[in-house]
Protein backbone atom coordinates (compact mmCIF):
# COMPACT_ATOMS: atom_id res chain seq x y z
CA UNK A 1 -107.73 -112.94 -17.99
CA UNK A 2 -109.61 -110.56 -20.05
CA UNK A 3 -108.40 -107.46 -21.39
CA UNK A 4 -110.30 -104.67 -19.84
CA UNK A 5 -112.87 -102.66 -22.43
CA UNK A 6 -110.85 -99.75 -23.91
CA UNK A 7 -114.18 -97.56 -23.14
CA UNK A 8 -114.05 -98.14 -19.74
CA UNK A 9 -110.75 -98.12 -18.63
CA UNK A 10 -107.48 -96.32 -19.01
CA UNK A 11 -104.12 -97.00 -17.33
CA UNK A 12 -103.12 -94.30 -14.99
CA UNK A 13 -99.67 -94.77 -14.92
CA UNK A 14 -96.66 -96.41 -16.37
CA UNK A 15 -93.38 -97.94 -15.47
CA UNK A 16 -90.41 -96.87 -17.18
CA UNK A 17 -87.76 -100.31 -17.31
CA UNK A 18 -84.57 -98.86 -18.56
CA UNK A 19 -82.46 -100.38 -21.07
CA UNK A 20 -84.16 -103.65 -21.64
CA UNK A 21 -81.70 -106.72 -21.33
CA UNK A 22 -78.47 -104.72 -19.88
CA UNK A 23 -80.95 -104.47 -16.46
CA UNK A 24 -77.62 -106.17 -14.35
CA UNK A 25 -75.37 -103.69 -15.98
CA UNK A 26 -77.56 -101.03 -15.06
CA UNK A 27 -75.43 -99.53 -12.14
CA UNK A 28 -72.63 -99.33 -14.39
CA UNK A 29 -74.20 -97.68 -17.08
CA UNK A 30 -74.97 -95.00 -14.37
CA UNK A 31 -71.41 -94.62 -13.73
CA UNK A 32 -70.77 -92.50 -16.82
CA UNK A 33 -73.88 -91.06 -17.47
CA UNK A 34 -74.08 -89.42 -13.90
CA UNK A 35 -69.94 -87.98 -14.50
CA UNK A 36 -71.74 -86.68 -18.01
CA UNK A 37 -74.27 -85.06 -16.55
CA UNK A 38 -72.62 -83.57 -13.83
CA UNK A 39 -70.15 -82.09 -16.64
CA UNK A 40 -72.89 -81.23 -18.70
CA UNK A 41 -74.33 -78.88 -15.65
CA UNK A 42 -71.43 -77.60 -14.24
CA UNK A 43 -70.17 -77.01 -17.74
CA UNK A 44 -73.42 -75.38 -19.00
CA UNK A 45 -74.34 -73.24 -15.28
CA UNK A 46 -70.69 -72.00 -15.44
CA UNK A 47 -70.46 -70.54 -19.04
CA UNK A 48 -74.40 -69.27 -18.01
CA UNK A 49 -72.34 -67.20 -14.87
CA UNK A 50 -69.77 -66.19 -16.98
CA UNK A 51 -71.50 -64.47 -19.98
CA UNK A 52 -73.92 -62.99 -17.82
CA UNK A 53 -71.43 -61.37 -15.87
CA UNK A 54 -69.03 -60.20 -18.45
CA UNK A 55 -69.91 -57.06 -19.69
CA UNK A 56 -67.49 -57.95 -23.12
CA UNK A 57 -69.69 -61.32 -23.54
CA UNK A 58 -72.90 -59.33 -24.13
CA UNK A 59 -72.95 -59.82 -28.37
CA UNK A 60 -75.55 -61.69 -29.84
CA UNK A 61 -73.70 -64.74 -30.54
CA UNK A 62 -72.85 -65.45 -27.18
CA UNK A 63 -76.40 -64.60 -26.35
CA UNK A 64 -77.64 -67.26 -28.71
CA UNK A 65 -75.39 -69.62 -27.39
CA UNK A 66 -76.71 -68.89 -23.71
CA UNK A 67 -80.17 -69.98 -25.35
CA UNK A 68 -78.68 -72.97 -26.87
CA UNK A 69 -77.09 -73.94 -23.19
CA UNK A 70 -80.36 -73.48 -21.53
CA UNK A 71 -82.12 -75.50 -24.34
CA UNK A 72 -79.17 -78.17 -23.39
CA UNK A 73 -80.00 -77.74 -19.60
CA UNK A 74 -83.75 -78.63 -20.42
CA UNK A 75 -83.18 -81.56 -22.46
CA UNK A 76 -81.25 -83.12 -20.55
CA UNK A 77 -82.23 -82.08 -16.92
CA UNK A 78 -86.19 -83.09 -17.69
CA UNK A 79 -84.51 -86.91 -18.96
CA UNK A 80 -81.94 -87.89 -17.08
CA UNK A 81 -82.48 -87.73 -13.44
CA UNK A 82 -85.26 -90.09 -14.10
CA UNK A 83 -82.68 -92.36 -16.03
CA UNK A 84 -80.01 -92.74 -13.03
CA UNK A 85 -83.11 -93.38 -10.66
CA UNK A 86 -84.75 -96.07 -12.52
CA UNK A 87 -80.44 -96.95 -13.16
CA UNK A 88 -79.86 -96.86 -9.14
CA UNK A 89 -83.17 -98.37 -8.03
CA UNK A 90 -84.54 -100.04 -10.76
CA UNK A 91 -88.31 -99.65 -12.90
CA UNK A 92 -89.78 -96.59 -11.81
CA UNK A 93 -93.48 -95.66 -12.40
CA UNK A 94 -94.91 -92.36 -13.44
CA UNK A 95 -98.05 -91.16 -13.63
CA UNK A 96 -99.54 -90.50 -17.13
CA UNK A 97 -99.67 -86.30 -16.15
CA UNK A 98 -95.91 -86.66 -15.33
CA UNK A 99 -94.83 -88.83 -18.65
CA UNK A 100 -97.02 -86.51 -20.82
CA UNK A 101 -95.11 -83.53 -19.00
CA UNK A 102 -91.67 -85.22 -19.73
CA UNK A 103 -92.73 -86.03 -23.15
CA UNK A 104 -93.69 -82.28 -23.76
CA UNK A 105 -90.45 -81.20 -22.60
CA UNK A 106 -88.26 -83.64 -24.34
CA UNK A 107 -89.30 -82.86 -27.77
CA UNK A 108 -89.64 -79.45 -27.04
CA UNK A 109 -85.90 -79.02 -25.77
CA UNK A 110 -85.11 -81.06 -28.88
CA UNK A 111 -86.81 -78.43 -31.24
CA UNK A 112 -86.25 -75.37 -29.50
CA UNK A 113 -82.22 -76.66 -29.67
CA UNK A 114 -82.63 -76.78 -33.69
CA UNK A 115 -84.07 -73.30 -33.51
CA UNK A 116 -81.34 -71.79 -32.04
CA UNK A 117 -78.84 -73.45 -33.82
CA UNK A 118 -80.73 -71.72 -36.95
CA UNK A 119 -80.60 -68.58 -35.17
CA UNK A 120 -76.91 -68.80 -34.99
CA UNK A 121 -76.68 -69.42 -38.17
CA UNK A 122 -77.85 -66.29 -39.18
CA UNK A 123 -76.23 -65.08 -36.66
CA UNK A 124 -72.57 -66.20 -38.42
CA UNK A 125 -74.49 -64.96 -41.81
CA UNK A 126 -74.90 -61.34 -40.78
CA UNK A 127 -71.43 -61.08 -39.11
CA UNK A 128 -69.64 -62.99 -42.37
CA UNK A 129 -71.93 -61.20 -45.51
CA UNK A 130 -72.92 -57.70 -43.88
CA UNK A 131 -70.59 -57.01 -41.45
CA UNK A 132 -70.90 -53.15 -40.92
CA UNK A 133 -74.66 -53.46 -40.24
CA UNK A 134 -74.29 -56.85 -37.37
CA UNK A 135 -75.09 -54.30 -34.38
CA UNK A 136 -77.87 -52.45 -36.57
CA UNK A 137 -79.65 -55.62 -37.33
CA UNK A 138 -79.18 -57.61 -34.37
CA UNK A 139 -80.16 -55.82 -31.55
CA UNK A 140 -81.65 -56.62 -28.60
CA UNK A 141 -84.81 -56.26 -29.80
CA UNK A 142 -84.42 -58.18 -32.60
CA UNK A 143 -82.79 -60.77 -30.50
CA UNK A 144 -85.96 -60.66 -28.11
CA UNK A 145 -88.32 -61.19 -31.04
CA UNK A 146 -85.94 -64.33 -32.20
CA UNK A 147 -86.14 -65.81 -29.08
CA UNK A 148 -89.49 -64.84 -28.59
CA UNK A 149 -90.44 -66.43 -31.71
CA UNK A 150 -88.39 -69.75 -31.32
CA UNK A 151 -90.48 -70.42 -28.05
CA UNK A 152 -93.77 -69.90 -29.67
CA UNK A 153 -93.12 -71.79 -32.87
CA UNK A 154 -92.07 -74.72 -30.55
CA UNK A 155 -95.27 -74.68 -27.91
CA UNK A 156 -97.45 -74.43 -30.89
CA UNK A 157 -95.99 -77.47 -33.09
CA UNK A 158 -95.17 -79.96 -29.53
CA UNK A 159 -98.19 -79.01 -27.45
CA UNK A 160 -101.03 -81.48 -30.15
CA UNK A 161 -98.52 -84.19 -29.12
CA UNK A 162 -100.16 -83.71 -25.46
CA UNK A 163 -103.82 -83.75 -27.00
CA UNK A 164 -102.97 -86.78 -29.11
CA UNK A 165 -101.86 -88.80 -25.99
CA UNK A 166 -104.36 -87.89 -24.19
CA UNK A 167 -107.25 -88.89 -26.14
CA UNK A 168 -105.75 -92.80 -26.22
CA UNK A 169 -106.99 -95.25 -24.19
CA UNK A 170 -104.43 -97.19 -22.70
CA UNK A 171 -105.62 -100.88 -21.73
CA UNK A 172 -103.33 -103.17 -22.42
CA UNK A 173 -99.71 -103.29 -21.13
CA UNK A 174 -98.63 -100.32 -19.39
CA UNK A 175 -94.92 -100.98 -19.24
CA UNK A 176 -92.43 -98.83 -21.19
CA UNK A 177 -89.72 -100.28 -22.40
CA UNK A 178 -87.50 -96.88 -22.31
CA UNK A 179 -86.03 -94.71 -19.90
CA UNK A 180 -88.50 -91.89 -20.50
CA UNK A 181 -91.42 -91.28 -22.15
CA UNK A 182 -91.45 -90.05 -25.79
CA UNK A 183 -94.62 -89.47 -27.85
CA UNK A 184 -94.34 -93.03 -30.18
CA UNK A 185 -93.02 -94.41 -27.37
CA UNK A 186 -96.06 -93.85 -25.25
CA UNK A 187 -98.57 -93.88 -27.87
CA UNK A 188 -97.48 -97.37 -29.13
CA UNK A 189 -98.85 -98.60 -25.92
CA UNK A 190 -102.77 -97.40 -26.54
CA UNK A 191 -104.98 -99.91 -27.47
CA UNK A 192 -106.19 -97.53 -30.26
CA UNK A 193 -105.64 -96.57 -33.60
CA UNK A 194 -102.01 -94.45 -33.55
CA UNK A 195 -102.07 -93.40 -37.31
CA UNK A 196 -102.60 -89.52 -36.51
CA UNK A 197 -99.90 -89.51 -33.89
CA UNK A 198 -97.13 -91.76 -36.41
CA UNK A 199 -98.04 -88.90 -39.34
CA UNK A 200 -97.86 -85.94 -36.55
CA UNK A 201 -94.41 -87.71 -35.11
CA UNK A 202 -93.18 -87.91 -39.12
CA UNK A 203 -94.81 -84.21 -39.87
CA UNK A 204 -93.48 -82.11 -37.13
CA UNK A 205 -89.43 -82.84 -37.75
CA UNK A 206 -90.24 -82.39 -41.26
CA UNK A 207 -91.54 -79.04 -40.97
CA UNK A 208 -89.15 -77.55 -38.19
CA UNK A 209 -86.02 -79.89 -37.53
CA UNK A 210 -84.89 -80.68 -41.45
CA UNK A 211 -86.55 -77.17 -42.47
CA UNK A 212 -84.17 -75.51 -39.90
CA UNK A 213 -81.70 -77.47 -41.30
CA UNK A 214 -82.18 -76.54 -44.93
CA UNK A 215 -82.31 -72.87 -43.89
CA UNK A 216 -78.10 -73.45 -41.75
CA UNK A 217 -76.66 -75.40 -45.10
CA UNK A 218 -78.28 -71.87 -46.70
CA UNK A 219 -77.18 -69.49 -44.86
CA UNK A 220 -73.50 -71.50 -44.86
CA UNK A 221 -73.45 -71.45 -48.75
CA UNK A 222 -74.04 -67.79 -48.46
CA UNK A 223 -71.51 -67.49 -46.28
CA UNK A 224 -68.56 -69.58 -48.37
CA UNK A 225 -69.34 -67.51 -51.17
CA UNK A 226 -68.83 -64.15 -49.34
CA UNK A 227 -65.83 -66.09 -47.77
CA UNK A 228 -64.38 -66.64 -51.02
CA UNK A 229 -64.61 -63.07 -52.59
CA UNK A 230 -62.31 -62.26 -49.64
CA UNK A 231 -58.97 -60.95 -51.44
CA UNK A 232 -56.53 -63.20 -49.02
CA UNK A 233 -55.72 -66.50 -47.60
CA UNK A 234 -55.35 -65.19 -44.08
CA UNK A 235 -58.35 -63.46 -44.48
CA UNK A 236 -60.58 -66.23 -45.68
CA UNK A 237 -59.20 -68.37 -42.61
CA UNK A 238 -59.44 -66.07 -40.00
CA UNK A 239 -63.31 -65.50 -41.16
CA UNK A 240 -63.36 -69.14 -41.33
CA UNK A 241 -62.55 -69.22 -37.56
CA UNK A 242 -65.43 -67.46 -36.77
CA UNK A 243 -67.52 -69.62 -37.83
CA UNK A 244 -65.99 -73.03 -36.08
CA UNK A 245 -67.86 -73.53 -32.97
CA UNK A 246 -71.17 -73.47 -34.68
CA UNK A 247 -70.70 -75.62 -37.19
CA UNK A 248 -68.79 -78.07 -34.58
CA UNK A 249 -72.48 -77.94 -32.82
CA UNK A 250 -74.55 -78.39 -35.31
CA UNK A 251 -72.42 -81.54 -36.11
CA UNK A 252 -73.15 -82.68 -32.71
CA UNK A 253 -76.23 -82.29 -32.35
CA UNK A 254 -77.81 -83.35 -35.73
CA UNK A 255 -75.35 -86.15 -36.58
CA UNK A 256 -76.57 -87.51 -33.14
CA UNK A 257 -80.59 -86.71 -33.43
CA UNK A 258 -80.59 -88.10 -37.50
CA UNK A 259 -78.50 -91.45 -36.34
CA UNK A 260 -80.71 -92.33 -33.60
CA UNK A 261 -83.85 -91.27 -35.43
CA UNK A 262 -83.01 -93.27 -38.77
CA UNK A 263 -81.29 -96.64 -36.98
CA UNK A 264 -84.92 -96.11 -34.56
CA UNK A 265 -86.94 -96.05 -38.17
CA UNK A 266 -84.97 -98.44 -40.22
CA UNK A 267 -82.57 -100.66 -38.08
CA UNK A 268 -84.78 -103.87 -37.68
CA UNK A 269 -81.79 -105.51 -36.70
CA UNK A 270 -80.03 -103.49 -34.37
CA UNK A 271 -81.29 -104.87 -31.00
CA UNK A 272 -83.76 -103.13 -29.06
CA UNK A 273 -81.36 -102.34 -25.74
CA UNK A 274 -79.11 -100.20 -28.90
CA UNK A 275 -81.93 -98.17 -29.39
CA UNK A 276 -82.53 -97.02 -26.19
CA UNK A 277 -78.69 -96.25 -25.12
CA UNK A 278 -78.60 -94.36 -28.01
CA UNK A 279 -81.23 -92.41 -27.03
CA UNK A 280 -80.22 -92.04 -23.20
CA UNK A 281 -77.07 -90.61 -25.22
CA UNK A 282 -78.27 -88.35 -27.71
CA UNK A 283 -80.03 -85.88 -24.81
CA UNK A 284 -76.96 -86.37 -23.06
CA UNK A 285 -73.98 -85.68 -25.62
CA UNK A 286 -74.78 -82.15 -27.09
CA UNK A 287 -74.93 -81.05 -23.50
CA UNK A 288 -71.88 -82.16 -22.94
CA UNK A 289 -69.97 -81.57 -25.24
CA UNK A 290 -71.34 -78.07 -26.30
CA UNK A 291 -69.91 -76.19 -23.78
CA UNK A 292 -66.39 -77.87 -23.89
CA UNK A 293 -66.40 -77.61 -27.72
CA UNK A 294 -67.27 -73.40 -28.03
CA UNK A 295 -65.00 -72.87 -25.24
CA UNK A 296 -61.78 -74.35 -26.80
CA UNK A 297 -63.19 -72.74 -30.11
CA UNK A 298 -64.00 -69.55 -29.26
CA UNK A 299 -61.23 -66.94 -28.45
CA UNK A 300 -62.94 -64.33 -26.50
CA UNK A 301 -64.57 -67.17 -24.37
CA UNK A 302 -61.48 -68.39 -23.75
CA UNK A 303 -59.69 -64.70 -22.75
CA UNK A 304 -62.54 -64.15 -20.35
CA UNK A 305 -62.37 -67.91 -18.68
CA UNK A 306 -58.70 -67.46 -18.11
CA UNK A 307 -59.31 -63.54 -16.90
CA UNK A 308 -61.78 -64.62 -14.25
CA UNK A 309 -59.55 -67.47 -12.98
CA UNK A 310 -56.56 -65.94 -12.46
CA UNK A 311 -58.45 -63.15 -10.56
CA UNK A 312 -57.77 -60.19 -12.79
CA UNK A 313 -61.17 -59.13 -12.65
CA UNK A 314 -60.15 -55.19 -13.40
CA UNK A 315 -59.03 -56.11 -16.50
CA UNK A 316 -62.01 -58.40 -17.63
């Protein structure tokens, strides 16, 4: 049978497969990934509740981790439904609106996530190097215009990946072999030159994802050095201890994004059913594990969580 002439016709939707070759474990593999995500909501929604309504919560870190929560909340919530579905009930099409909306959001939650993470940084920065002026130079305002300006940089730099899906045709297969769409992903099955979109997919985490990262190992090396001008052991620790939970997250969350990115890009011989669990998992773990990991770490978290349960609300 001929292939239909790319000028002429377009596929208008696609059908999302999965994990290819683990299709009979599939109900399985939904097992844990629907007990994750249930943590992951309950876990992110109830630290949400609880720093919104605790007056002693309202300081800018715990704002910026309320961004970082909801940017967990998107990531995973615009992925992973769709996941357990096509797990439960097998290959599940989607229109090519709805894939380029879930491909929008993914990478969008994915670089709004790094964003924050850089806006903690600074965050620990200000608190560690200047600590007499943290209220005077983050205030709410300022905090506004962060957040503000995290969103924009991130519509303006994920949005072209819309445009440059849109303009492919798509003639040829139109089976995905993924749980959910993803710009390469999609754009690998156009019957069209795909150079822009490979140099735009390379370009984009060049210029936010390892520049945000450049900017946290910066603003840490500032911070060691004011650490270690501190005149006393206890001291240095203590300050130390403030800084913990972030740098347990950003562990998470770019040890996760760089290993599935680089064994995507370079491991030829990992097969291809690797690939995709590891990236069902990488939208999947941060969430997780975020909310678990600053509420252990973090001490006036952990006052207010055990305040609110044992009903002592007056004193809260």
């Amino acid at each position: 049978m001929a292939v239909p002439n790319s000028t002429t016709f377009s596929h208008l939707s696609f059908v999302l497969v999965g994990i290819p070759g683990l299709e009979p474990w599939h109900p399985w593999i939904s097992i844990p990934f629907t007990l994750m995500y249930t943590a992951a909501v309950l876990g992110n929604c109830g630290l949400l509740l609880l720093i919104a309504t605790q007056r002693r919560l309202h300081e800018p870190m715990f704002i910026f981790f309320s961004m970082l929560m909801v940017a967990d909340l998107l990531l995973s919530t615009c992925t992973v439904p769709n996941t357990l579905a096509i797990f439960w009930f097998g290959p599940k099409a989607i229109s090519f609106s709805a894939c380029l909306t879930q491909a929008f959001f993914l990478h969008f939650g994915v670089t709004v996530e790094s964003a924050v993470l850089l806006a903690m940084g600074f965050d620990r920065y200000v608190a560690v190097c200047d600590p007499l002026r943290y209220t005077i130079i983050l205030t709410n305002e300022k905090i506004r215009k962060i957040a503000t300006a995290i969103v924009l940089r991130t519509f303006c730099v994920i949005v072209p990946v819309v445009f440059l899906l849109k303009r492919l045709p798509f003639c040829a297969s139109n089976v995905i072999p993924h749980s959910y769409c993803d710009h390469i992903g999609v754009a690998r099955l156009a019957c069209a030159d795909i150079s822009l979109d490979i140099w735009y997919g390379l370009a984009v985490p060049i210029a936010t994802i390892i520049l945000d990262v450049v900017l946290i190992a910066v603003s840490y090396v500032l911070i060691l050095r004011a650490v270690f001008k501190l005149p006393t052991k206890d001291a240095r620790h203590k300050t130390l201890g403030t800084c913990g939970s972030h740098v347990c997250i950003i562990l998470l969350f770019y040890v996760s994004v760089f290993f599935t990115v680089l064994t995507h890009r370079f491991g030829y011989n990992i097969p291809k059913h690797v690939h995709i669990l590891l990236a069902d998992l990488y939208v999947l773990i941060p969430s997780v594990l975020n909310p678990i990991v600053y509420g252990m770490k973090t001490k006036q978290l952990r006052e207010q969580m055990v305040c609110v349960l044992s009903q002592k609300r007056r004193s809260c």
